[in-house]
N, C-alpha and C. Protein backbone atom coordinates (compact mmCIF):
# COMPACT_ATOMS: atom_id res chain seq x y z
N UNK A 1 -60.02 29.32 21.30
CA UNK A 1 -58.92 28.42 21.41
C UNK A 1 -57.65 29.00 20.84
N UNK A 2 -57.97 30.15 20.04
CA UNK A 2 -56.52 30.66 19.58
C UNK A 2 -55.87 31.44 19.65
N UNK A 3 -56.10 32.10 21.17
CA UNK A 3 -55.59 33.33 21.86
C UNK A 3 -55.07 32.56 22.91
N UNK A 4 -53.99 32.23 23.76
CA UNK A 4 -53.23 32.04 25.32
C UNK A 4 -54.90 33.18 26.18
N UNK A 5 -54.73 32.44 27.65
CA UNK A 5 -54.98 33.16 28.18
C UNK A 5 -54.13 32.95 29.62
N UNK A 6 -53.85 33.68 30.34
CA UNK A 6 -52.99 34.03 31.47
C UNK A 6 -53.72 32.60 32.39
N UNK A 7 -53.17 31.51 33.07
CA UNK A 7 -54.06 30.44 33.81
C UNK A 7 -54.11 31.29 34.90
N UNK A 8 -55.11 30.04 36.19
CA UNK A 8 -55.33 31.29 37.09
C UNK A 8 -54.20 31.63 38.01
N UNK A 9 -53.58 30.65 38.47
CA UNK A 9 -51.70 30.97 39.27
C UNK A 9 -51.05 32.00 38.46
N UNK A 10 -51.38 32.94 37.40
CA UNK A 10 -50.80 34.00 37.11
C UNK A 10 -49.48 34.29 36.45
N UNK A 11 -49.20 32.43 36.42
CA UNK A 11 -47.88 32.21 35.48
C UNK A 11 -47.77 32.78 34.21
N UNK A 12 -47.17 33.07 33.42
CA UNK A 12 -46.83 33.97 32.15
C UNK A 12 -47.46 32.50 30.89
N UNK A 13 -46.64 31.39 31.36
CA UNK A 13 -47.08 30.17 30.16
C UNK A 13 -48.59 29.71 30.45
N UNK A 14 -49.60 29.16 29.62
CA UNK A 14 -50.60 28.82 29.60
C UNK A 14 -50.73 27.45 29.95
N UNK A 15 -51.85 27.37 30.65
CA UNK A 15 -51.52 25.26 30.91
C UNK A 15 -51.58 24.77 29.64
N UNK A 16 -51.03 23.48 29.84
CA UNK A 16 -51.36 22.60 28.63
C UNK A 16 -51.83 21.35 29.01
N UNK A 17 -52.37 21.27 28.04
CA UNK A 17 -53.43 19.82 28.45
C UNK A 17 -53.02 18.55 27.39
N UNK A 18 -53.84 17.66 27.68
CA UNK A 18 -53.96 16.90 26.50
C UNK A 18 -54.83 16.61 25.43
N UNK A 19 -54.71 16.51 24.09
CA UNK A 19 -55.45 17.16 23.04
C UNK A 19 -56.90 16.30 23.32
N UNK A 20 -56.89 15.11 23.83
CA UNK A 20 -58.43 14.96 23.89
C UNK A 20 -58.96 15.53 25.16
N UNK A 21 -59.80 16.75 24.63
CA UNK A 21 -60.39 17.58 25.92
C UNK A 21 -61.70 17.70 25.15
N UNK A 22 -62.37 18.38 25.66
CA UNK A 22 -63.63 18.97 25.10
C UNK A 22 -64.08 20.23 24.18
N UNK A 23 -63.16 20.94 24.46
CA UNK A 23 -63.08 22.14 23.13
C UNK A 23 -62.98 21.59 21.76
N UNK A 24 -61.61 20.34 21.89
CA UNK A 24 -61.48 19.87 20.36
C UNK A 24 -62.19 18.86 20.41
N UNK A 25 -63.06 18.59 21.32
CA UNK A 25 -64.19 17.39 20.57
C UNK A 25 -65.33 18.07 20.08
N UNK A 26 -65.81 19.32 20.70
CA UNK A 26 -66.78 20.60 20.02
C UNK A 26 -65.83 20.99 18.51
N UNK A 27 -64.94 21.19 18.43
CA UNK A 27 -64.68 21.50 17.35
C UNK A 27 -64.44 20.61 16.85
N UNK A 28 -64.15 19.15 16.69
CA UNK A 28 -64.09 17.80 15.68
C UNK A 28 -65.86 17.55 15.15
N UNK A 29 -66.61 17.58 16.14
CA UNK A 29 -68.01 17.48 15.88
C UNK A 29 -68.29 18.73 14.66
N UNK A 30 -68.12 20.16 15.06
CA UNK A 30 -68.36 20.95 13.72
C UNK A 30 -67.58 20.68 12.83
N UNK A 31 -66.78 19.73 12.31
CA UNK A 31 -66.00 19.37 10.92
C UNK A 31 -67.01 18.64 10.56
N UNK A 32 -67.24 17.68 11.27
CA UNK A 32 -67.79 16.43 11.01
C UNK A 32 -69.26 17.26 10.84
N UNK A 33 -70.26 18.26 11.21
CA UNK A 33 -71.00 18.81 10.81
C UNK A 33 -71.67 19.45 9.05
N UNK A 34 -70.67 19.57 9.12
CA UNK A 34 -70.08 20.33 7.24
C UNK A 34 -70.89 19.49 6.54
N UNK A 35 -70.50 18.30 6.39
CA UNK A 35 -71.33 17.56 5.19
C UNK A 35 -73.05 17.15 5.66
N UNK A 36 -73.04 17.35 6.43
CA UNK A 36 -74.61 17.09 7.06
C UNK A 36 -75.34 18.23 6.63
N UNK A 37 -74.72 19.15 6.81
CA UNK A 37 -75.56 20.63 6.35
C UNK A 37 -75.54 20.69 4.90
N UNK A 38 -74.36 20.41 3.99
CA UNK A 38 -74.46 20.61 2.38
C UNK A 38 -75.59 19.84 2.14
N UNK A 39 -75.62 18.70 2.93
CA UNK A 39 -76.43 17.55 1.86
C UNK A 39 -77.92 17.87 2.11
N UNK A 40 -78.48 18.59 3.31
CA UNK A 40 -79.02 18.99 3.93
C UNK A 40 -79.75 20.24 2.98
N UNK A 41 -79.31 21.34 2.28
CA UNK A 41 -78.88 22.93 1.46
C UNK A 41 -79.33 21.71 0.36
N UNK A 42 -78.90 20.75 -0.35
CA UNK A 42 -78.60 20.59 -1.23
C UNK A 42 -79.83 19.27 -2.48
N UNK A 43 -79.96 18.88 -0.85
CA UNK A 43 -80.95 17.66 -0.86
C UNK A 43 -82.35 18.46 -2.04
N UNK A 44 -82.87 19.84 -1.79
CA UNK A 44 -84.11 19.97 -2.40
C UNK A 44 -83.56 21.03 -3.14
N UNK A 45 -82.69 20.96 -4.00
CA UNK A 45 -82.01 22.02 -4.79
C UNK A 45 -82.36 23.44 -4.31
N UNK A 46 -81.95 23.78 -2.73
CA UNK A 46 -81.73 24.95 -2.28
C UNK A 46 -83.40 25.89 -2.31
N UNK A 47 -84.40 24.86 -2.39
CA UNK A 47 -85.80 25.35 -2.28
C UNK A 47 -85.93 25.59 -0.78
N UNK A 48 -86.57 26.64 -0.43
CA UNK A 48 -87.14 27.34 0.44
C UNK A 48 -88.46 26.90 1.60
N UNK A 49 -87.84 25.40 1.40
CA UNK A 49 -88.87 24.87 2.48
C UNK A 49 -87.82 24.24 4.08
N UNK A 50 -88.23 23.22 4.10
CA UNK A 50 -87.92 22.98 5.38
C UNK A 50 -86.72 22.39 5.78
N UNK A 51 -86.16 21.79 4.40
CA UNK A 51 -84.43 21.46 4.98
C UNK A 51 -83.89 22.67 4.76
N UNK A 52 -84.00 23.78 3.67
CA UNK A 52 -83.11 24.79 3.72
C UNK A 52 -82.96 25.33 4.98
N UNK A 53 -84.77 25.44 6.11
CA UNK A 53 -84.29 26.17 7.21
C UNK A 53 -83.38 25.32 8.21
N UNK A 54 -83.61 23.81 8.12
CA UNK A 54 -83.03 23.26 8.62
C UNK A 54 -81.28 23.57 8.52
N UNK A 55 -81.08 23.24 7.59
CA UNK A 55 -79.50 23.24 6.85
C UNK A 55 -78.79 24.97 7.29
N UNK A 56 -79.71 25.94 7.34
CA UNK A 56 -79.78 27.44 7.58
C UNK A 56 -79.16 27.32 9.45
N UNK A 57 -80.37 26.78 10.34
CA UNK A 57 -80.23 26.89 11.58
C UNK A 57 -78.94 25.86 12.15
N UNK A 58 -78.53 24.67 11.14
CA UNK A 58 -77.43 23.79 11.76
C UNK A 58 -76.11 24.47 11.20
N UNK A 59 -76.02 24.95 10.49
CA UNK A 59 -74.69 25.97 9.67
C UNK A 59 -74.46 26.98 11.17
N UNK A 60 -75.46 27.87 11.27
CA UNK A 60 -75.34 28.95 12.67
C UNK A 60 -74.95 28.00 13.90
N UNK A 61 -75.43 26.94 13.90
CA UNK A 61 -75.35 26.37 15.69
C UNK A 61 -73.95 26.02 15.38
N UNK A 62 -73.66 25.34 14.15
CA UNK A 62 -72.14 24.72 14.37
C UNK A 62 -70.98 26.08 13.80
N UNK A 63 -71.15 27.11 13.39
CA UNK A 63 -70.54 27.85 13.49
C UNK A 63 -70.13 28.75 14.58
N UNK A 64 -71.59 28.79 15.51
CA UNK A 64 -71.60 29.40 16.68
C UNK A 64 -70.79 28.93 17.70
N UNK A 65 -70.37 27.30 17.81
CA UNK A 65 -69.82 26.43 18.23
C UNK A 65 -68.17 26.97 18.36
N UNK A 66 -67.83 27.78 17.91
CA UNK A 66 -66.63 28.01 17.50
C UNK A 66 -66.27 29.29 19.13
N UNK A 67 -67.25 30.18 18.93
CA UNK A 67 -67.35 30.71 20.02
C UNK A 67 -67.09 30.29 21.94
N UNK A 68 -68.02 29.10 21.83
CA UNK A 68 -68.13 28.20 22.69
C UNK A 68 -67.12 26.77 22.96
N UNK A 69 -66.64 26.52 22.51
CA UNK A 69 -64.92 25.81 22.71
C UNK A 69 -63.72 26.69 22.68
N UNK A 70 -63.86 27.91 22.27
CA UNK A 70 -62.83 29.28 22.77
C UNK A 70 -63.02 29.01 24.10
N UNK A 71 -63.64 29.71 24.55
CA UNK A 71 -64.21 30.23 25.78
C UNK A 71 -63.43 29.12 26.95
N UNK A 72 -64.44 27.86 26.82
CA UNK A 72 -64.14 26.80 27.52
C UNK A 72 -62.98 26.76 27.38
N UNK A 73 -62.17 26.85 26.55
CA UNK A 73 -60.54 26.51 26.59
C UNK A 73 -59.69 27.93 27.23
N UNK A 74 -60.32 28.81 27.33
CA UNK A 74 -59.29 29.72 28.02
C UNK A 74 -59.84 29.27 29.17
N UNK A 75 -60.84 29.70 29.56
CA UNK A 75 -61.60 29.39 31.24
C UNK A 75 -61.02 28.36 32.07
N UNK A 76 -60.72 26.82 31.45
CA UNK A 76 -60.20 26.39 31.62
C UNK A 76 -58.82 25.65 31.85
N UNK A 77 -57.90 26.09 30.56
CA UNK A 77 -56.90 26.50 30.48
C UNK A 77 -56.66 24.89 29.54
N UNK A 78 -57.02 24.71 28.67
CA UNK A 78 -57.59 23.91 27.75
C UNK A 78 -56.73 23.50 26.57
N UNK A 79 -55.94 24.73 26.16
CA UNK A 79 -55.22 25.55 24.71
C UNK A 79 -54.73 24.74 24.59
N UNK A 80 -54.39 24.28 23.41
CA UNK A 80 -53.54 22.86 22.64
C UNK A 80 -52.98 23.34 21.43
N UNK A 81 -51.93 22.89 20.99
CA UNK A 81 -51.48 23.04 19.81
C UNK A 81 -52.21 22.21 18.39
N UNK A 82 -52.73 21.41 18.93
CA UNK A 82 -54.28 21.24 17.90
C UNK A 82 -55.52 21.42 17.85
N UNK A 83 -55.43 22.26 19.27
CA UNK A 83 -56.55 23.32 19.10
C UNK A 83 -56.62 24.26 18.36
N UNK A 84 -55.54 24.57 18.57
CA UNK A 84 -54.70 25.98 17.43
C UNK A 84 -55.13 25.91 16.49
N UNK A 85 -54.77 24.46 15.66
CA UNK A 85 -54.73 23.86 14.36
C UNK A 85 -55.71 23.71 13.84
N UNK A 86 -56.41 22.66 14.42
CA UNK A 86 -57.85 22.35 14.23
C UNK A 86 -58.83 23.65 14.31
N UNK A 87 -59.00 24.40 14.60
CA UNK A 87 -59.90 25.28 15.23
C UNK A 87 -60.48 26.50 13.59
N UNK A 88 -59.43 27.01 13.01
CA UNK A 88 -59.25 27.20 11.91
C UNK A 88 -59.66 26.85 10.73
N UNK A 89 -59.67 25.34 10.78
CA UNK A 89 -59.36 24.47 10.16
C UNK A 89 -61.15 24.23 10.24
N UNK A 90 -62.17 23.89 11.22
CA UNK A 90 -63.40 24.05 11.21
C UNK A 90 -64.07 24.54 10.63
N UNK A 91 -63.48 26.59 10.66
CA UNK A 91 -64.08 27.30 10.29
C UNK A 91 -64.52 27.06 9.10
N UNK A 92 -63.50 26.75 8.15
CA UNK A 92 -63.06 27.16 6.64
C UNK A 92 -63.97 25.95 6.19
N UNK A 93 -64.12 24.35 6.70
CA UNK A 93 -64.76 23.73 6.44
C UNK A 93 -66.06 23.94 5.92
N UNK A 94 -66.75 24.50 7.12
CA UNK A 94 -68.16 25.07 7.14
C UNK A 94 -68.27 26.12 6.51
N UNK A 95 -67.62 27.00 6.24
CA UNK A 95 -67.77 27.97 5.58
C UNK A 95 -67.38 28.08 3.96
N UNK A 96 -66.48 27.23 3.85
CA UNK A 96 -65.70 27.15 2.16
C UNK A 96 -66.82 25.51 1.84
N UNK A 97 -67.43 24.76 2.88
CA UNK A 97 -69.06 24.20 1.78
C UNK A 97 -70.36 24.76 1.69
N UNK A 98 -70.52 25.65 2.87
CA UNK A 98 -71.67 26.84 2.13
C UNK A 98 -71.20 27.40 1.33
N UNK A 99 -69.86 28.28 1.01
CA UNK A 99 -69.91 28.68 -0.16
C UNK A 99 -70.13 28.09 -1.51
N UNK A 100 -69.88 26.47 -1.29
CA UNK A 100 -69.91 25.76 -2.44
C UNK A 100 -70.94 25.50 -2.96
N UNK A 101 -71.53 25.22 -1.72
CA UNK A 101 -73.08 24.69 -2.11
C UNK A 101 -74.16 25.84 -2.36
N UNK A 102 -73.80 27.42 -2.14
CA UNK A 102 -74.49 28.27 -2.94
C UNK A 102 -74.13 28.76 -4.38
N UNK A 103 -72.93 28.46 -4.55
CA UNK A 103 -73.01 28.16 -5.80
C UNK A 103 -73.15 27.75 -7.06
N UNK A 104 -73.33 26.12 -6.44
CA UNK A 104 -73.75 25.19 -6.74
C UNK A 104 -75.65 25.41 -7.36
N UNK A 105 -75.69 25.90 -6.49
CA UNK A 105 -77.46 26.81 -6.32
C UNK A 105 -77.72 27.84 -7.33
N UNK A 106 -76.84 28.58 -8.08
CA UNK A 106 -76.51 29.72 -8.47
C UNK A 106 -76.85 30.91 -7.33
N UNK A 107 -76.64 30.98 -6.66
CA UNK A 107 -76.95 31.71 -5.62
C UNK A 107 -75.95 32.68 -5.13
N UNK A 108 -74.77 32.15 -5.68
CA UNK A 108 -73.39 33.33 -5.28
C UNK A 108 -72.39 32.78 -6.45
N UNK A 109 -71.77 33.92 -6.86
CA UNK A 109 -71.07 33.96 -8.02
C UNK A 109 -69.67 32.70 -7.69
N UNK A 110 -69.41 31.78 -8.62
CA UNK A 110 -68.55 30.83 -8.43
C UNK A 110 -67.03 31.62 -8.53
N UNK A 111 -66.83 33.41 -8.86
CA UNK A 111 -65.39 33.93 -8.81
C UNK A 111 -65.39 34.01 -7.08
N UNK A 112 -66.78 34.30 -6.41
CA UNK A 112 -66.52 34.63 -5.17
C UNK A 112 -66.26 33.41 -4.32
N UNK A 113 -66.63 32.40 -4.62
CA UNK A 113 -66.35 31.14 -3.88
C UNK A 113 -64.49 31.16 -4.12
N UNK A 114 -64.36 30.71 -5.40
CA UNK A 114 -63.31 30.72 -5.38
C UNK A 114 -62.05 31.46 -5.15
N UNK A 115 -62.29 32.87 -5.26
CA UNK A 115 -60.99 33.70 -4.42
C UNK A 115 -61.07 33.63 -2.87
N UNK A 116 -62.62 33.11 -2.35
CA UNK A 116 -62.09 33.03 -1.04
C UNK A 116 -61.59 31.66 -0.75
N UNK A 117 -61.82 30.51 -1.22
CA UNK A 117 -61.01 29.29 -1.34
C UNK A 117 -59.56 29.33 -1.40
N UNK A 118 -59.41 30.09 -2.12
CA UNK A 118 -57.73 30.26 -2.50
C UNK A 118 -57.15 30.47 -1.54
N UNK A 119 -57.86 31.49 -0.83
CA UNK A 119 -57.06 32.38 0.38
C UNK A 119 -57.24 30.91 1.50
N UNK A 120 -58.07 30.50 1.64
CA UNK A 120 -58.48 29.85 3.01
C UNK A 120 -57.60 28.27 2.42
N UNK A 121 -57.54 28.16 1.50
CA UNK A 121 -57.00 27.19 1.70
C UNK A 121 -55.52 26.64 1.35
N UNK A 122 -55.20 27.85 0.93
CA UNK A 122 -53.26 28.81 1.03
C UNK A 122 -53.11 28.38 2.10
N UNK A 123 -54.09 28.77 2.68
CA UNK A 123 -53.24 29.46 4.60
C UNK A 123 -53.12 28.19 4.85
N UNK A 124 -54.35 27.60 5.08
CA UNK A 124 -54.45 26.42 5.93
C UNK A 124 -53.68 25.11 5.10
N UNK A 125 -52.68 25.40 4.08
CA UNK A 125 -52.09 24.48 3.78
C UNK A 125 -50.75 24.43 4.45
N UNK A 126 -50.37 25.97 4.38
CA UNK A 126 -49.35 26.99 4.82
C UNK A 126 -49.21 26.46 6.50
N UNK A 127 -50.43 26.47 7.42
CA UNK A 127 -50.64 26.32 8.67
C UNK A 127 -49.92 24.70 8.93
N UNK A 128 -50.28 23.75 8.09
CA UNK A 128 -50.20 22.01 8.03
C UNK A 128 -48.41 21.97 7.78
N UNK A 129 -47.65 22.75 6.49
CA UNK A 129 -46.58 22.59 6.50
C UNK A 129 -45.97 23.38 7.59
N UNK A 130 -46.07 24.46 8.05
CA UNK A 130 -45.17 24.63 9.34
C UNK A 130 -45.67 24.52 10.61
N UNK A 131 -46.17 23.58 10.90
CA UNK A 131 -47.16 22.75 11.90
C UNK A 131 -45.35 22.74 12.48
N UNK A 132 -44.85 21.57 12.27
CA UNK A 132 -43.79 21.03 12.69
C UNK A 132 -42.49 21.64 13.56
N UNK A 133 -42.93 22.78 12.95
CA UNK A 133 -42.07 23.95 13.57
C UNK A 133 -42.72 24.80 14.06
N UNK A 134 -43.60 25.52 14.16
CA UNK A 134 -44.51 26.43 14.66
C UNK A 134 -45.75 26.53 14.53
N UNK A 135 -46.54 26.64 15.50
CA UNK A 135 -47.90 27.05 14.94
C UNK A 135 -48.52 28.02 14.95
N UNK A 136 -49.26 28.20 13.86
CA UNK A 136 -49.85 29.82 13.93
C UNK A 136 -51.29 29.60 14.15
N UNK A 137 -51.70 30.46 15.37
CA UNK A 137 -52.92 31.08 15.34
C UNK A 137 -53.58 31.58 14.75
N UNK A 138 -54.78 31.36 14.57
CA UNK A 138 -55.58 32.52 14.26
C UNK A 138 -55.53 34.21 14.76
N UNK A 139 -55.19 35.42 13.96
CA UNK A 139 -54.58 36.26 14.24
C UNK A 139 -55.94 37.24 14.53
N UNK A 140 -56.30 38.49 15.40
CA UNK A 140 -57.38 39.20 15.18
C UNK A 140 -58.11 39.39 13.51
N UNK A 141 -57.21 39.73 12.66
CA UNK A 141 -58.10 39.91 11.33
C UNK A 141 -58.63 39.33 10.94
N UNK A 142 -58.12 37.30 11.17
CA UNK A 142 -58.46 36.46 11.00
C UNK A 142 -59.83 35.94 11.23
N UNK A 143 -60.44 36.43 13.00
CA UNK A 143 -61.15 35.93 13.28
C UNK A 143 -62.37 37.12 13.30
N UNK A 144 -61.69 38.49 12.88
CA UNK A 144 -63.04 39.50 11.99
C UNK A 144 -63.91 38.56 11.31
N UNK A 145 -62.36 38.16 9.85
CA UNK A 145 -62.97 38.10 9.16
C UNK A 145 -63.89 36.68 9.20
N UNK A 146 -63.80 35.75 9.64
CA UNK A 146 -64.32 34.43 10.06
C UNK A 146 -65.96 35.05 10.83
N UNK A 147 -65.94 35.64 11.39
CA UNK A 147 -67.35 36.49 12.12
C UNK A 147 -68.22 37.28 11.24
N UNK A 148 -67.43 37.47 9.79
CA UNK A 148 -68.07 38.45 8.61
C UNK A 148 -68.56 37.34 7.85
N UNK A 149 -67.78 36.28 7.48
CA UNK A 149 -67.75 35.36 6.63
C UNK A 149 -69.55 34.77 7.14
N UNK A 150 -69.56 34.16 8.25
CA UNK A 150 -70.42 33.52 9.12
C UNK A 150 -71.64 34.18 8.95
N UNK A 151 -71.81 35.59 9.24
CA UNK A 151 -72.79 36.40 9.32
C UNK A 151 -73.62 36.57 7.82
N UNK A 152 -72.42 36.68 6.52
CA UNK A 152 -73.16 36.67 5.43
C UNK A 152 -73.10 35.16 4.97
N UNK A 153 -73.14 34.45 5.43
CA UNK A 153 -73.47 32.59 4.93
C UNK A 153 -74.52 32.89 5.29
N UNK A 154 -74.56 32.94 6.66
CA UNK A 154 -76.06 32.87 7.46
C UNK A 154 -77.05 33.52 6.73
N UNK A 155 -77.19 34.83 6.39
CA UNK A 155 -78.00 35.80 5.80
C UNK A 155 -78.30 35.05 4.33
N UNK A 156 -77.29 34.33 3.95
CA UNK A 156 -77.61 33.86 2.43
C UNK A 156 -78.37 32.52 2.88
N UNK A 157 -77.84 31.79 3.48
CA UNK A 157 -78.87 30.49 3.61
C UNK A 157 -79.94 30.55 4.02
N UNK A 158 -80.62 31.58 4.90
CA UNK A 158 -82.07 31.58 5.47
C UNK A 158 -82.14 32.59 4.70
N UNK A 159 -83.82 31.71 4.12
CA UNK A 159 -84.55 32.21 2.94
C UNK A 159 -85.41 33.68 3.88
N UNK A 160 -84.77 34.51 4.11
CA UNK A 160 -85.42 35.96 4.47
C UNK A 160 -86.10 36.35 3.74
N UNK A 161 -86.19 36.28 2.35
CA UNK A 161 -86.95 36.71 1.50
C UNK A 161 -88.56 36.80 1.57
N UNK A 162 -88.71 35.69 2.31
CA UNK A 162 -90.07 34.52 2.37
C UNK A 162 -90.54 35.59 3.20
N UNK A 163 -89.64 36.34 4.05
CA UNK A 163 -90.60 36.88 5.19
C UNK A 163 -90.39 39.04 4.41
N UNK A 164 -89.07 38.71 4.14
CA UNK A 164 -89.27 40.51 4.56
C UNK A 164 -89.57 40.68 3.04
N UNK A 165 -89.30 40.17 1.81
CA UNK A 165 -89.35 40.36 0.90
C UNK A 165 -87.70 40.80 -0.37
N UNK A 166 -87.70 40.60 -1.71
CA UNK A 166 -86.54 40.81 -2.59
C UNK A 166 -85.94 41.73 -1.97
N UNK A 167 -86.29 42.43 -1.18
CA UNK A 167 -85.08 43.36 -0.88
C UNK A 167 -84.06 43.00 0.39
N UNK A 168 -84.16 42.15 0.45
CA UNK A 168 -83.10 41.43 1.55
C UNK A 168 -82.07 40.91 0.72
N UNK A 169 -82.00 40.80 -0.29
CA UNK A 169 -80.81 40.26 -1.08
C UNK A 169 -80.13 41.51 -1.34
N UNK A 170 -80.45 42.28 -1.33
CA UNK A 170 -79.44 43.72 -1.12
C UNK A 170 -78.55 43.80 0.28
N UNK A 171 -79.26 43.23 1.11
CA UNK A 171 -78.63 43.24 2.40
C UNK A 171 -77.34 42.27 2.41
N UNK A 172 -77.81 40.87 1.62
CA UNK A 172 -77.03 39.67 1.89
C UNK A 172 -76.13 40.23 0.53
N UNK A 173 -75.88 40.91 -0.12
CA UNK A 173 -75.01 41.22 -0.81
C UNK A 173 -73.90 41.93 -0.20
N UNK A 174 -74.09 43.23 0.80
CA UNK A 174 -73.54 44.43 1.09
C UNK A 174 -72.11 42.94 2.36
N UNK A 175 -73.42 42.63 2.62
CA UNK A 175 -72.70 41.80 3.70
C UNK A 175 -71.58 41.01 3.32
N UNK A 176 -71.77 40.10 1.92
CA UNK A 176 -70.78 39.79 1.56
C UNK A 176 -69.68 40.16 0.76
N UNK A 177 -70.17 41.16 0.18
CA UNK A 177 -68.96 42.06 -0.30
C UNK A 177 -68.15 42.27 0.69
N UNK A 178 -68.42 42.83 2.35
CA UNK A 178 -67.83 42.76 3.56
C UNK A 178 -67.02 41.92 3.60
N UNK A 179 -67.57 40.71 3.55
CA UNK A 179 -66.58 39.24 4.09
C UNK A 179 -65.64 39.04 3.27
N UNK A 180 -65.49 39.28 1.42
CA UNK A 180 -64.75 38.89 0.49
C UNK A 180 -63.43 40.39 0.61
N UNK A 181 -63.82 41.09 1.34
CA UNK A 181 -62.96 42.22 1.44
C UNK A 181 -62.11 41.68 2.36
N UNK A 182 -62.68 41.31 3.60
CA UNK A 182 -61.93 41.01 4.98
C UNK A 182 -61.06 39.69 4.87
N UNK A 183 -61.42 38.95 3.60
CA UNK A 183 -61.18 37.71 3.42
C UNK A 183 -59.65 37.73 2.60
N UNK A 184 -59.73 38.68 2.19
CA UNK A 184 -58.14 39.29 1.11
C UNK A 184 -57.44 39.83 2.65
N UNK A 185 -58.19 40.68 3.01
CA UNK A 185 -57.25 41.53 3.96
C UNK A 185 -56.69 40.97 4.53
N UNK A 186 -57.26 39.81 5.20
CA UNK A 186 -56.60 39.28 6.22
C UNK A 186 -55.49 38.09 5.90
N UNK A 187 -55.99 37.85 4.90
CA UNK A 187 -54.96 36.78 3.83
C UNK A 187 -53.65 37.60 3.52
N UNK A 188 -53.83 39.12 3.36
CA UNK A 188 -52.80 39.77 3.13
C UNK A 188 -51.92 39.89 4.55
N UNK A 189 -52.49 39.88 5.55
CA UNK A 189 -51.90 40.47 6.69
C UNK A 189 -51.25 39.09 7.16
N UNK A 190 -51.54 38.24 7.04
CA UNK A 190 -51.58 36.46 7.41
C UNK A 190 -49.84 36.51 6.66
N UNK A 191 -49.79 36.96 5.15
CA UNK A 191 -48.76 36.62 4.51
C UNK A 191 -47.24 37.81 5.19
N UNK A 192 -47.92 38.79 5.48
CA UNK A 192 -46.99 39.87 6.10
C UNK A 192 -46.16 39.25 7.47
N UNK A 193 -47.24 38.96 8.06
CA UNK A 193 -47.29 38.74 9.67
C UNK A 193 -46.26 37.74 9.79
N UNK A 194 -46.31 36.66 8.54
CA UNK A 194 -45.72 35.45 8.77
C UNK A 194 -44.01 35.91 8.06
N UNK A 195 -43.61 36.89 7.09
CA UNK A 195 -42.64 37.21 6.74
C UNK A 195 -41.40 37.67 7.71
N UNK A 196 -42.38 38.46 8.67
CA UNK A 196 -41.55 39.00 10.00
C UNK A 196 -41.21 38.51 10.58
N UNK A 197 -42.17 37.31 10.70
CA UNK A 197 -41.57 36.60 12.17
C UNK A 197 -40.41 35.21 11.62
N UNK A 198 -41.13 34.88 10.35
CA UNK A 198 -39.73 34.47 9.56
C UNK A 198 -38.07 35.09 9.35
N UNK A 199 -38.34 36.00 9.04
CA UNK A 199 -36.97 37.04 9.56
C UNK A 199 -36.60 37.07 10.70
N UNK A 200 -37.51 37.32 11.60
CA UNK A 200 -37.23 37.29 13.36
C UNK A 200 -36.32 36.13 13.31
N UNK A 201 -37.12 34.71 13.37
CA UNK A 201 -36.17 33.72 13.86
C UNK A 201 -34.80 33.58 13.15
């Protein structure tokens, strides 16, 4: 949803629709997802039975979700300016309450929750005040890092351990060191990106 795509008449502007479509009702449903999954993670204090896998496999479907209301909205020509908005705005949901709720767990260090909070929720405050005047997309680094972020939640919430053994937490580490890297970077590039085009206008 946060890339234009060319409609099919080949016009330069993108259609526009009206915001109740189906991309942003896939993406209102994964907001509204978020607390179903914490309580879900959280319900058997992060034990390794059957809501964790539960809470594990509904985190991936509604993150995956993000993929799948893109799509539909270029294909279709869908793109909204609260698609834009909203879409972002999902991610960080689902992703900034797994982080919470593994911490919560002791399961991931509460400095790492919180420097990526900061960043995600800078922006997306940043995104709400110049709503009015412009909106910003989600930029490529952005949505790296949102695909890094996702990949090591996932790896941390399903108890892998059970199957391959302690050494999978080496894995779900490397991974998130990944995401907390990409998670600055792109926060850095977010603050650049937006300086220029501030000057521009």
């Amino acid at each position: 949803m946060a890339i234009p795509a060319t409609p099919p008449n080949g016009s330069a502007r993108p259609t526009r629709s009206a915001n109740l479509n189906v991309p942003n009702a896939i993406t209102i449903v994964r907001i509204l997802a978020a607390p179903v999954f914490i309580w879900m993670l959280l319900a058997d204090n992060g034990e390794d039975g059957g809501l964790r896998w539960a809470a594990a496999i509904l985190f991936i479907v509604a993150i995956a979700t993000d993929w799948v209301d893109g799509a539909i909205a270029r294909k279709h020509g869908l793109i909204t300016d609260l698609g834009k908005l909203l879409d972002p705005i999902a991610d960080k949901v689902l992703t900034g309450g797994a982080l919470v709720a593994l911490s919560i767990l002791g399961e991931l260090p509460w400095w790492v929750t919180i420097l990526v909070l900061v960043r995600e929720i800078g922006i997306t405050v940043h995104r709400m005040i110049v709503a009015t005047d412009h909106v910003v997309a989600a930029a490529w680094m952005g949505k790296l890092k949102t695909v890094a972020q996702s990949i090591a939640i996932s790896f941390a919430l399903v108890p892998l351990n059970t199957i391959f053994g302690d050494w999978i937490f080496w894995v779900n580490g490397v991974l998130m060191t990944i995401a907390v890297l990409l998670t600055v970077a792109s926060g850095i590039d977010y603050v650049i990106t937006e300086l220029k085009a501030r000057r521009a206008r």
